[in-house]
PDB file of N, CA and C in Angstrom:
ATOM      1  N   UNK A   1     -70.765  96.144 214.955  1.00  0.00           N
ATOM      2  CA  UNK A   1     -69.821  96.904 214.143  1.00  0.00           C
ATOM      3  C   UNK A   1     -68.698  96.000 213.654  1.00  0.00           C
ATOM      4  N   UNK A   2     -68.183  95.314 214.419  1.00  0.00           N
ATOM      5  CA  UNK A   2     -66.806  94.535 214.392  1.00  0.00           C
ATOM      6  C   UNK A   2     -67.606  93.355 213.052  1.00  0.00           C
ATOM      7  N   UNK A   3     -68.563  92.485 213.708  1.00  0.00           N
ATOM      8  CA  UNK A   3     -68.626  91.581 211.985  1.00  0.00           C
ATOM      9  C   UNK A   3     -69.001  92.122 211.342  1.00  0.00           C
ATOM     10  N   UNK A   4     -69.881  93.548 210.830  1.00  0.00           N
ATOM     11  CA  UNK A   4     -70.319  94.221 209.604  1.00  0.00           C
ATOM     12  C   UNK A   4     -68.781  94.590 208.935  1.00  0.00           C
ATOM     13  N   UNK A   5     -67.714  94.972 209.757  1.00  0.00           N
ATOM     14  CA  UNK A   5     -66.276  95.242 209.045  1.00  0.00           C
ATOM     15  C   UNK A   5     -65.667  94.407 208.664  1.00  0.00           C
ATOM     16  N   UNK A   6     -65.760  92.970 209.118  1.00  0.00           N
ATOM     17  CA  UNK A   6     -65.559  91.947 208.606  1.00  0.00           C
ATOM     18  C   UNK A   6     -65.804  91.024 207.403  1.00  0.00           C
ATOM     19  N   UNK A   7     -67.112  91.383 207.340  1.00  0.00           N
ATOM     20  CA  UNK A   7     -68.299  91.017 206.418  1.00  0.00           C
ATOM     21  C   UNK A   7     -67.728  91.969 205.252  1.00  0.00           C
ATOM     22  N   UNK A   8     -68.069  93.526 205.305  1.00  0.00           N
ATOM     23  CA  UNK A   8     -67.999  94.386 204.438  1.00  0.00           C
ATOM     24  C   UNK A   8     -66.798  95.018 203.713  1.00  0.00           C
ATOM     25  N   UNK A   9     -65.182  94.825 204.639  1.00  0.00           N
ATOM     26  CA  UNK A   9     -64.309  96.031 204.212  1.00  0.00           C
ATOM     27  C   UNK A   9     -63.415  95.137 203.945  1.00  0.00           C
ATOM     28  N   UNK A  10     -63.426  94.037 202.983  1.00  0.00           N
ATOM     29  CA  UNK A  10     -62.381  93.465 202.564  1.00  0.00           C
ATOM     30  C   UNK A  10     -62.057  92.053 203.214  1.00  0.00           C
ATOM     31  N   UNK A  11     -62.549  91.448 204.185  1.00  0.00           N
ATOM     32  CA  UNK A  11     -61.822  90.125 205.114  1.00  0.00           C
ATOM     33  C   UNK A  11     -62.729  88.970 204.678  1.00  0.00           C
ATOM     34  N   UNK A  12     -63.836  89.621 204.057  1.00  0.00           N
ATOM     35  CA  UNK A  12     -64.550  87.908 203.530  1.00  0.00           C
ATOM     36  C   UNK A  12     -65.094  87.148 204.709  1.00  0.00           C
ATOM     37  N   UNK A  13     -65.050  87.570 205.870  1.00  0.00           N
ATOM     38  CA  UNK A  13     -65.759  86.762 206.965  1.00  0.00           C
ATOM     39  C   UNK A  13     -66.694  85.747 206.507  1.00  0.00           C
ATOM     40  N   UNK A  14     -67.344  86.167 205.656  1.00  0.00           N
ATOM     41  CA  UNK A  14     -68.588  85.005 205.270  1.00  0.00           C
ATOM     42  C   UNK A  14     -68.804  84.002 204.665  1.00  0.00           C
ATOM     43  N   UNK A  15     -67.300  84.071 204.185  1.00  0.00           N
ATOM     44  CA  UNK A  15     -66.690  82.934 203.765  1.00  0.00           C
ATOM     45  C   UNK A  15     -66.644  81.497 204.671  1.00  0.00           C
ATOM     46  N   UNK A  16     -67.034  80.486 203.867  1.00  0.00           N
ATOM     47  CA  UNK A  16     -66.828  78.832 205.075  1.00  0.00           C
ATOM     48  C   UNK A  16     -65.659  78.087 204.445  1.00  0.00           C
ATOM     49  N   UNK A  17     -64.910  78.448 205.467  1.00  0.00           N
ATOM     50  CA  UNK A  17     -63.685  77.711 205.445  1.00  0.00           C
ATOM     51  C   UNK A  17     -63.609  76.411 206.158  1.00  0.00           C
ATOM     52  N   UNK A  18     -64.721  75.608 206.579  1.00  0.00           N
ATOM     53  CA  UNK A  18     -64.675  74.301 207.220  1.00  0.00           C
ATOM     54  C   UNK A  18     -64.827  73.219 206.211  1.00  0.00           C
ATOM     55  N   UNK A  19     -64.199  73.457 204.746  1.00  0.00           N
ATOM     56  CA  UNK A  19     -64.368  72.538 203.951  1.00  0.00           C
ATOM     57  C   UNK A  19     -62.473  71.801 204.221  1.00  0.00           C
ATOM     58  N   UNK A  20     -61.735  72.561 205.076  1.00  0.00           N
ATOM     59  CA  UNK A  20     -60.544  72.131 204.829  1.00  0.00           C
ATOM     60  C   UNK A  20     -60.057  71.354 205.740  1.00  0.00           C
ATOM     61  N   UNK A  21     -58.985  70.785 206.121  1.00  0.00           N
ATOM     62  CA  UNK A  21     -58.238  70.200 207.186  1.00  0.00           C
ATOM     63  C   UNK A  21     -59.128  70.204 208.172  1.00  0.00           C
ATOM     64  N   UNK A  22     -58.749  69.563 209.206  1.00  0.00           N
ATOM     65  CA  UNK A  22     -59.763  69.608 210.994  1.00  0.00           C
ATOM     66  C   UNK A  22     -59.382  71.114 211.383  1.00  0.00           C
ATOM     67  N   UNK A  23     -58.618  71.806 211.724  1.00  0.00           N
ATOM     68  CA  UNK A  23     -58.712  73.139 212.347  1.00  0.00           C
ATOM     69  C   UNK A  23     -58.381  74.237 211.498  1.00  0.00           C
ATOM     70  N   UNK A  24     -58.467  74.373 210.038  1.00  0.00           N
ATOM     71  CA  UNK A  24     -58.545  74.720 208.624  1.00  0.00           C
ATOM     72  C   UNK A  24     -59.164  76.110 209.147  1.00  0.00           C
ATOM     73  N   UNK A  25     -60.558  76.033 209.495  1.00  0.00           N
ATOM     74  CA  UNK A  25     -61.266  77.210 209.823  1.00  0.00           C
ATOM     75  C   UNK A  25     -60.961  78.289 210.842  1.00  0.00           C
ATOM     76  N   UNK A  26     -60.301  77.418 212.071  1.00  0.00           N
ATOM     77  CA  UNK A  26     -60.621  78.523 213.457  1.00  0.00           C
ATOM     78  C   UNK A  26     -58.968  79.059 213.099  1.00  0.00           C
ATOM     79  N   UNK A  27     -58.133  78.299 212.015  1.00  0.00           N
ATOM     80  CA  UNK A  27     -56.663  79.269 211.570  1.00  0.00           C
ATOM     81  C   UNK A  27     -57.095  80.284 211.156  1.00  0.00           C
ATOM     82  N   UNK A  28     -58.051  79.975 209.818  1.00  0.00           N
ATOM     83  CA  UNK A  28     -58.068  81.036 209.002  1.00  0.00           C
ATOM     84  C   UNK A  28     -59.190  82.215 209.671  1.00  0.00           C
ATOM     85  N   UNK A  29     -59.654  81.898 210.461  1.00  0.00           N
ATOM     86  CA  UNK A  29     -60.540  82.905 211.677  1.00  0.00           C
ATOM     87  C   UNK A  29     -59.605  83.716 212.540  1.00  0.00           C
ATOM     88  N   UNK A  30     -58.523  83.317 213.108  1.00  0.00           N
ATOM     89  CA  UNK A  30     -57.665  83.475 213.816  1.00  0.00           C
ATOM     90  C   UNK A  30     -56.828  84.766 213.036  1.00  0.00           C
ATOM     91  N   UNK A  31     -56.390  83.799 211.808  1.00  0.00           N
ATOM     92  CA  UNK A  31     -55.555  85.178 211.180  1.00  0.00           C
ATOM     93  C   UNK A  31     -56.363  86.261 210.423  1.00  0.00           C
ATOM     94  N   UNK A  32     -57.613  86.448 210.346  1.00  0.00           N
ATOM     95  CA  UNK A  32     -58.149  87.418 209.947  1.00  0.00           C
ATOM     96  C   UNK A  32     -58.672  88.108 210.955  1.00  0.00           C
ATOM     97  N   UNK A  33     -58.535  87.760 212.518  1.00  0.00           N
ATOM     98  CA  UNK A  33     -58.685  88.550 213.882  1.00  0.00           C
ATOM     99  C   UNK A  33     -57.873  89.045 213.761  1.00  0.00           C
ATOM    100  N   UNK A  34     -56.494  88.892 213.283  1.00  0.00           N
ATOM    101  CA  UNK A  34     -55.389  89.661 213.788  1.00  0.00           C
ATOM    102  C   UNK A  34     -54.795  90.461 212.593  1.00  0.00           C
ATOM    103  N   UNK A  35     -55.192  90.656 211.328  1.00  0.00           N
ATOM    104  CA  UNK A  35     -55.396  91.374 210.430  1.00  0.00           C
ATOM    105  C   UNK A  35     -56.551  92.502 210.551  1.00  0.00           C
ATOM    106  N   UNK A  36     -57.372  92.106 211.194  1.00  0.00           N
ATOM    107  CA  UNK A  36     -58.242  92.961 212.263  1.00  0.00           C
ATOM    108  C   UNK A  36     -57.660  94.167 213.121  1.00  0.00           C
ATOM    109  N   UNK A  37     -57.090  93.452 213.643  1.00  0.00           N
ATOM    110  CA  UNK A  37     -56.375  93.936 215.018  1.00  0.00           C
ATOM    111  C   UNK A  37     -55.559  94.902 214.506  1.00  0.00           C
ATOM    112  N   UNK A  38     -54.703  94.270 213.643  1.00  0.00           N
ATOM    113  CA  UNK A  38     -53.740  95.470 212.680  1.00  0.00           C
ATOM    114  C   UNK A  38     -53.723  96.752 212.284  1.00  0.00           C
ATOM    115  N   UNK A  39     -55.383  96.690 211.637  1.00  0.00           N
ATOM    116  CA  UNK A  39     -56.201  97.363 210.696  1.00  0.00           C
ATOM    117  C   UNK A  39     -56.447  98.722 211.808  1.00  0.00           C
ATOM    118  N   UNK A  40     -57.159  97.791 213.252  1.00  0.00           N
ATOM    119  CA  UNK A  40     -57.608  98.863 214.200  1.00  0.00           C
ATOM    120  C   UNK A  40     -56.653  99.268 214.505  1.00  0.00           C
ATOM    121  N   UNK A  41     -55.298  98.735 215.272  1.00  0.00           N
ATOM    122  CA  UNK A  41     -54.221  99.643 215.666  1.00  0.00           C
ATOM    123  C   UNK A  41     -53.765 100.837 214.903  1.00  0.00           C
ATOM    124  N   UNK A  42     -53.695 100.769 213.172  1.00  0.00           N
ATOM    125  CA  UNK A  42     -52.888 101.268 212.341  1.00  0.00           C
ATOM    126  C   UNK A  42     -54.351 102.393 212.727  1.00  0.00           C
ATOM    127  N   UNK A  43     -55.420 102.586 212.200  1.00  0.00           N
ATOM    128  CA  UNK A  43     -56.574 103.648 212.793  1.00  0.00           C
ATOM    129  C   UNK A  43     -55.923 104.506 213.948  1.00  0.00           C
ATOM    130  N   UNK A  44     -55.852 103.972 214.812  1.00  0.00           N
ATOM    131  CA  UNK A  44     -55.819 104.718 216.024  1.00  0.00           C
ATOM    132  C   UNK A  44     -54.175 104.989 216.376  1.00  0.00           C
ATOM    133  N   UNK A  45     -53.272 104.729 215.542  1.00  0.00           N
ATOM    134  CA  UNK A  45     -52.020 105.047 215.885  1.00  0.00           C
ATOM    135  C   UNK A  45     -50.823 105.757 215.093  1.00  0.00           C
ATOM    136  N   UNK A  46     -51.747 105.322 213.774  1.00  0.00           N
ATOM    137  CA  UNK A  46     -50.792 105.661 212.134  1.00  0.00           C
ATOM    138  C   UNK A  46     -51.605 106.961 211.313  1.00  0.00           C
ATOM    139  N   UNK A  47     -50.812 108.153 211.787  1.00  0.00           N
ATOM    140  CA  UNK A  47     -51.624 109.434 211.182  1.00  0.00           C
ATOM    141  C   UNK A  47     -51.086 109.034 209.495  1.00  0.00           C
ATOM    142  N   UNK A  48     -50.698 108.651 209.337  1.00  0.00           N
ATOM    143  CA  UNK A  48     -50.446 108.234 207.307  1.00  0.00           C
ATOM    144  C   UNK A  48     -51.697 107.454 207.200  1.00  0.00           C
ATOM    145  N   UNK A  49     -51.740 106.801 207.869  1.00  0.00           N
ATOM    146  CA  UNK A  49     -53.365 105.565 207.150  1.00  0.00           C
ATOM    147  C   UNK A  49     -54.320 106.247 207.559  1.00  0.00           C
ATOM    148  N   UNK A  50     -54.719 107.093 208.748  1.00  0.00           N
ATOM    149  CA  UNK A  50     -55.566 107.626 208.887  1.00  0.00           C
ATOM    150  C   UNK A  50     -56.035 108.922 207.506  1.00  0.00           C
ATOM    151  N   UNK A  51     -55.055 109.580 206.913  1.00  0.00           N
ATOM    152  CA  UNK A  51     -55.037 110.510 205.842  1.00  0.00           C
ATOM    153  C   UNK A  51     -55.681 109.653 204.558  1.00  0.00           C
ATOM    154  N   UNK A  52     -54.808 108.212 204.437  1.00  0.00           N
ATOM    155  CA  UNK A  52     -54.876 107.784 203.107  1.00  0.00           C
ATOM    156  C   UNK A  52     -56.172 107.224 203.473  1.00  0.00           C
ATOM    157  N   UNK A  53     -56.948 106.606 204.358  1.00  0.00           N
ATOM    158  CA  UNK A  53     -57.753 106.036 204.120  1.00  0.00           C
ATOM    159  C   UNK A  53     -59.363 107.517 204.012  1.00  0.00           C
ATOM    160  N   UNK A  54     -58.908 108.325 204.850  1.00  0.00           N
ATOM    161  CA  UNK A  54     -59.314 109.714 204.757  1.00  0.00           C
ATOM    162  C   UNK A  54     -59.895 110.269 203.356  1.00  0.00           C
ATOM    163  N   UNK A  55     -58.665 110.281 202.278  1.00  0.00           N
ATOM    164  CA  UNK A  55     -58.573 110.461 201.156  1.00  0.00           C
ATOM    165  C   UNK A  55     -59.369 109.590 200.052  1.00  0.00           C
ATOM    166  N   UNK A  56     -58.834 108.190 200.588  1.00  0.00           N
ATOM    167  CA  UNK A  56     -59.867 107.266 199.302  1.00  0.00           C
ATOM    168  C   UNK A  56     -61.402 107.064 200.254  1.00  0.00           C
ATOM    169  N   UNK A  57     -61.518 107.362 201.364  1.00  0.00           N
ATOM    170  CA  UNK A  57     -62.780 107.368 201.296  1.00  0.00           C
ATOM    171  C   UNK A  57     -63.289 105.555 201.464  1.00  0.00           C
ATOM    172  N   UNK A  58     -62.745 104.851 201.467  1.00  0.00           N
ATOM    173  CA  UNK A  58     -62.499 103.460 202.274  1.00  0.00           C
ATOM    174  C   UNK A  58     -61.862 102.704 202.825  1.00  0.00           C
ATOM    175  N   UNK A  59     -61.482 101.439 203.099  1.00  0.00           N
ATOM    176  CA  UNK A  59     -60.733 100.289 203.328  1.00  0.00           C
ATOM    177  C   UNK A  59     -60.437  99.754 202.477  1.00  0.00           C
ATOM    178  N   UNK A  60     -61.258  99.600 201.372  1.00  0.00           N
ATOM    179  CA  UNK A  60     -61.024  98.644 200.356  1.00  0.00           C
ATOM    180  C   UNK A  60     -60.118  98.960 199.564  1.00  0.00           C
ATOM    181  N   UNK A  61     -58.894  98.766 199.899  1.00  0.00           N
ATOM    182  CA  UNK A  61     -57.733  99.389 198.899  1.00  0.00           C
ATOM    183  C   UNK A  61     -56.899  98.594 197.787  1.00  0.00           C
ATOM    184  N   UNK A  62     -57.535  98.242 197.087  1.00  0.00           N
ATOM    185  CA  UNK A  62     -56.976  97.248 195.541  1.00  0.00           C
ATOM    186  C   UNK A  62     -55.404  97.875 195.512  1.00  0.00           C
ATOM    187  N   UNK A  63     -55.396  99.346 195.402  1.00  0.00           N
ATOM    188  CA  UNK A  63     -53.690  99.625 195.280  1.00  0.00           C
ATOM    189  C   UNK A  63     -53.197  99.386 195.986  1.00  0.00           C
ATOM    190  N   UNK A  64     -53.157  99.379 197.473  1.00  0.00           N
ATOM    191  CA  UNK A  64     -52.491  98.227 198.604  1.00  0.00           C
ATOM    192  C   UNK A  64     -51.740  97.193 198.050  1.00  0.00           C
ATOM    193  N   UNK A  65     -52.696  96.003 197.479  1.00  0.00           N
ATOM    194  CA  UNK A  65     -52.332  94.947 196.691  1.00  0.00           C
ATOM    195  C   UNK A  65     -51.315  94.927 195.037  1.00  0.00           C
ATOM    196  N   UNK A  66     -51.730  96.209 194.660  1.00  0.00           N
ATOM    197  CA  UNK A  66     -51.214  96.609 192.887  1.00  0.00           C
ATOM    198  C   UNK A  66     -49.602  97.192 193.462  1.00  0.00           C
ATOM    199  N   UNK A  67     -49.546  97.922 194.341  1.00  0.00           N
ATOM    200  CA  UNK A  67     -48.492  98.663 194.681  1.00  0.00           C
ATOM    201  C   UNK A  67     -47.690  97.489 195.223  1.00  0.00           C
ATOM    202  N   UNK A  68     -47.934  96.677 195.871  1.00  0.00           N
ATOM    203  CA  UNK A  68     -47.312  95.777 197.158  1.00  0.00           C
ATOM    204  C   UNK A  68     -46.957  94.553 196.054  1.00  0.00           C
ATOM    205  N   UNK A  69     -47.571  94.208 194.812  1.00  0.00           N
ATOM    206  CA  UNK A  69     -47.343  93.221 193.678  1.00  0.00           C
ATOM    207  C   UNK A  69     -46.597  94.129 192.734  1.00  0.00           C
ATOM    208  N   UNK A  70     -46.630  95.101 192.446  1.00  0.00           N
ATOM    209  CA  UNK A  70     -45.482  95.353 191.061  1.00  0.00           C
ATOM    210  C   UNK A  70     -44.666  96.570 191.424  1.00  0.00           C
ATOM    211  N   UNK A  71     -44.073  96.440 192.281  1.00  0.00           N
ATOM    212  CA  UNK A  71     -43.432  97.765 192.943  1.00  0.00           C
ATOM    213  C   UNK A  71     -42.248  96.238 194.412  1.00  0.00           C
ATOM    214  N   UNK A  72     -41.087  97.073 194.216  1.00  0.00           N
ATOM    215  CA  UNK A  72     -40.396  96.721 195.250  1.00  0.00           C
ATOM    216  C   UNK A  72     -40.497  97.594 196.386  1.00  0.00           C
ATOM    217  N   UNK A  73     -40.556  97.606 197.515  1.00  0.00           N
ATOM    218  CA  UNK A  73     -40.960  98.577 198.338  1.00  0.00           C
ATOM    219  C   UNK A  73     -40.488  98.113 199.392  1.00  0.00           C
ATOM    220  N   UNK A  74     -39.896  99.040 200.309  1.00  0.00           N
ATOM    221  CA  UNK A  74     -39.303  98.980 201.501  1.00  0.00           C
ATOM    222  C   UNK A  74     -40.508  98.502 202.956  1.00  0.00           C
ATOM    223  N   UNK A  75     -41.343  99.442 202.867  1.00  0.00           N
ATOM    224  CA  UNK A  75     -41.948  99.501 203.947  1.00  0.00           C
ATOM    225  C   UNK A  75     -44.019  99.614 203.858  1.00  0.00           C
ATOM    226  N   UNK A  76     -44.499  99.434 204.400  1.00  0.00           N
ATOM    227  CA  UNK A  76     -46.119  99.837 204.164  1.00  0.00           C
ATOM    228  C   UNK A  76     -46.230 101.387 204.186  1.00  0.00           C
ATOM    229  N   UNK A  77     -45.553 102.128 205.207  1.00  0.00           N
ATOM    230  CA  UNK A  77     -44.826 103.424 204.980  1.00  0.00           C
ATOM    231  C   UNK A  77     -44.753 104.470 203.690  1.00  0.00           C
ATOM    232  N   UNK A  78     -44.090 103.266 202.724  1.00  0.00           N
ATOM    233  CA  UNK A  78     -44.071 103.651 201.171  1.00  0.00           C
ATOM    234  C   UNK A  78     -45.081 103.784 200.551  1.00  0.00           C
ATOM    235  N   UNK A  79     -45.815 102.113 201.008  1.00  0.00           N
ATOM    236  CA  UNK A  79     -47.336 102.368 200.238  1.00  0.00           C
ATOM    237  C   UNK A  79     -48.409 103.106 200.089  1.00  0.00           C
ATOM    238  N   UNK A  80     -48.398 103.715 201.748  1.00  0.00           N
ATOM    239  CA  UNK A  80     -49.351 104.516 202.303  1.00  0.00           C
ATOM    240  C   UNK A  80     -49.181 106.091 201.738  1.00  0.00           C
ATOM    241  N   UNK A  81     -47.343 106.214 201.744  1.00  0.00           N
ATOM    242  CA  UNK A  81     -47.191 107.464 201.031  1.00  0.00           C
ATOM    243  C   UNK A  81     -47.456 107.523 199.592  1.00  0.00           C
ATOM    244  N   UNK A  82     -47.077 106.366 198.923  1.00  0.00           N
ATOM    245  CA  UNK A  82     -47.880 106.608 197.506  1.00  0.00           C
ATOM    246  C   UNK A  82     -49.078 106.706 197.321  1.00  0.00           C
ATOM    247  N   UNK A  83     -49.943 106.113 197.798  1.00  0.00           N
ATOM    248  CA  UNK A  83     -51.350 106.262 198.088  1.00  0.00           C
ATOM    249  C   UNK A  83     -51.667 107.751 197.932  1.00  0.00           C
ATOM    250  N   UNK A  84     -51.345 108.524 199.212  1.00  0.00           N
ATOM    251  CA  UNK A  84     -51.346 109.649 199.856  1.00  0.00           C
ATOM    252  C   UNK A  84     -50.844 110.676 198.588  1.00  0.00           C
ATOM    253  N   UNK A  85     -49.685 110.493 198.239  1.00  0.00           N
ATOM    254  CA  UNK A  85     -49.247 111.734 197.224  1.00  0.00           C
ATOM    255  C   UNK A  85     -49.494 111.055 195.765  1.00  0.00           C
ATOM    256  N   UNK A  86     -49.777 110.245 194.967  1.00  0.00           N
ATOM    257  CA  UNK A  86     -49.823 109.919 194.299  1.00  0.00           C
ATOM    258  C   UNK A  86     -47.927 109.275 193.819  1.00  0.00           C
ATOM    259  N   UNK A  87     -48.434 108.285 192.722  1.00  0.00           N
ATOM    260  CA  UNK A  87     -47.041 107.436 192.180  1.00  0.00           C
ATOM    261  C   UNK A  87     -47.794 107.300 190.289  1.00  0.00           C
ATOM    262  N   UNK A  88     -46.184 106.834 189.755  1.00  0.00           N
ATOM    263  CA  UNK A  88     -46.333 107.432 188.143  1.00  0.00           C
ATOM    264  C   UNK A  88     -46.015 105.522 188.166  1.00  0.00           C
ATOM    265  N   UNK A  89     -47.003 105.000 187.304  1.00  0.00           N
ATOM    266  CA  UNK A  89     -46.891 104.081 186.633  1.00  0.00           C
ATOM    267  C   UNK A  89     -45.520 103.583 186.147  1.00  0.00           C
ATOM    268  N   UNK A  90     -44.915 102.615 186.813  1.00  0.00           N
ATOM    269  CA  UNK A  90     -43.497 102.187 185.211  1.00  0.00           C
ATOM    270  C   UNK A  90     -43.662 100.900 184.676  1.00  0.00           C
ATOM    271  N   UNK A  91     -42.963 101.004 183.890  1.00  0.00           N
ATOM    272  CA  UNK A  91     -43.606 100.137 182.583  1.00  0.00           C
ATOM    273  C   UNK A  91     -42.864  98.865 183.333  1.00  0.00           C
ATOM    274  N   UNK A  92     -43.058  97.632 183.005  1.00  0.00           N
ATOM    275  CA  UNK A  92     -42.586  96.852 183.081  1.00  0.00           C
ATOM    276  C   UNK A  92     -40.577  96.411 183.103  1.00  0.00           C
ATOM    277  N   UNK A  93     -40.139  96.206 183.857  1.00  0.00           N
ATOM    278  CA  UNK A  93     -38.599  95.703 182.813  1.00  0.00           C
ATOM    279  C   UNK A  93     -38.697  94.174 182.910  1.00  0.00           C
ATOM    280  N   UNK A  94     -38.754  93.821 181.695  1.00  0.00           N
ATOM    281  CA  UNK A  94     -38.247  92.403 180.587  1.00  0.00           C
ATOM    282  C   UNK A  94     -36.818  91.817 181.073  1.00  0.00           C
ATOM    283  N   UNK A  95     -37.323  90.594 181.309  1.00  0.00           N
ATOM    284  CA  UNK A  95     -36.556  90.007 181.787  1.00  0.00           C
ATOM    285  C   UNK A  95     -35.364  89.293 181.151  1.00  0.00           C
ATOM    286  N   UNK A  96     -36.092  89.015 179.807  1.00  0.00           N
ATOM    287  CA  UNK A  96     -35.426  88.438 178.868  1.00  0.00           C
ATOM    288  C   UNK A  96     -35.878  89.154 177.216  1.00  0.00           C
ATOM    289  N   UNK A  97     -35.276  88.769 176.265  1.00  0.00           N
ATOM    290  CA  UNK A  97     -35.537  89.161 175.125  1.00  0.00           C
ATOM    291  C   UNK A  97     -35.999  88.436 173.917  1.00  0.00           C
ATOM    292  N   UNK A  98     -36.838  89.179 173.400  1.00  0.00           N
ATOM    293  CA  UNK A  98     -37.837  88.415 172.104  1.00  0.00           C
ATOM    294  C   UNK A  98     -36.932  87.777 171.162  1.00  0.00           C
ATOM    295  N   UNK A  99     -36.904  86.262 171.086  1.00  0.00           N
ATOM    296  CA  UNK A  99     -36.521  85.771 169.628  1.00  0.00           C
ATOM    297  C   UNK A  99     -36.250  86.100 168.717  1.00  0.00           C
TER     298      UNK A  99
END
């Protein structure tokens, strides 16, 4: 079960990371155990992730990443609640102005 979730729900396990540095691999093994670990705690402890993941019906959560990149956000808390109730798109604000 544990490497099919690895393999399958987002962590890339199957990826070979021994093209890098001398201990390159058993890091990047290491921190995707404990992104693991995370994943299972938040399951068995976080009734919000349990709903949102409930709701979309996987792990694989791209808005995780969309929300957590163009959104300032306090907490995972936030994310999970936008997830959960839905959030309204905002447009960009411009940083600077057109020529």
């Amino acid at each position: 079960m544990k490497n099919n979730t690895l393999k399958n729900q987002g962590y890339h396990f199957e990826h070979n990371y021994g093209l890098g540095k001398q201990h390159l691999s058993e890091v990047f093994v290491m921190l995707m155990m404990l992104a693991f670990l995370d994943d299972q705690t938040q399951q068995l402890t976080n009734e919000l992730f349990r709903n949102v993941w409930k709701k979309l019906k996987t792990k694989q959560w791209e808005n995780v990443r969309t929300l957590f990149f163009s959104f300032k956000l306090d907490s995972m808390e936030m994310i999970y609640t936008a997830l959960y109730r839905g959030y309204r798109r905002a447009r960009p604000e411009m940083l600077y102005e057109d020529p």
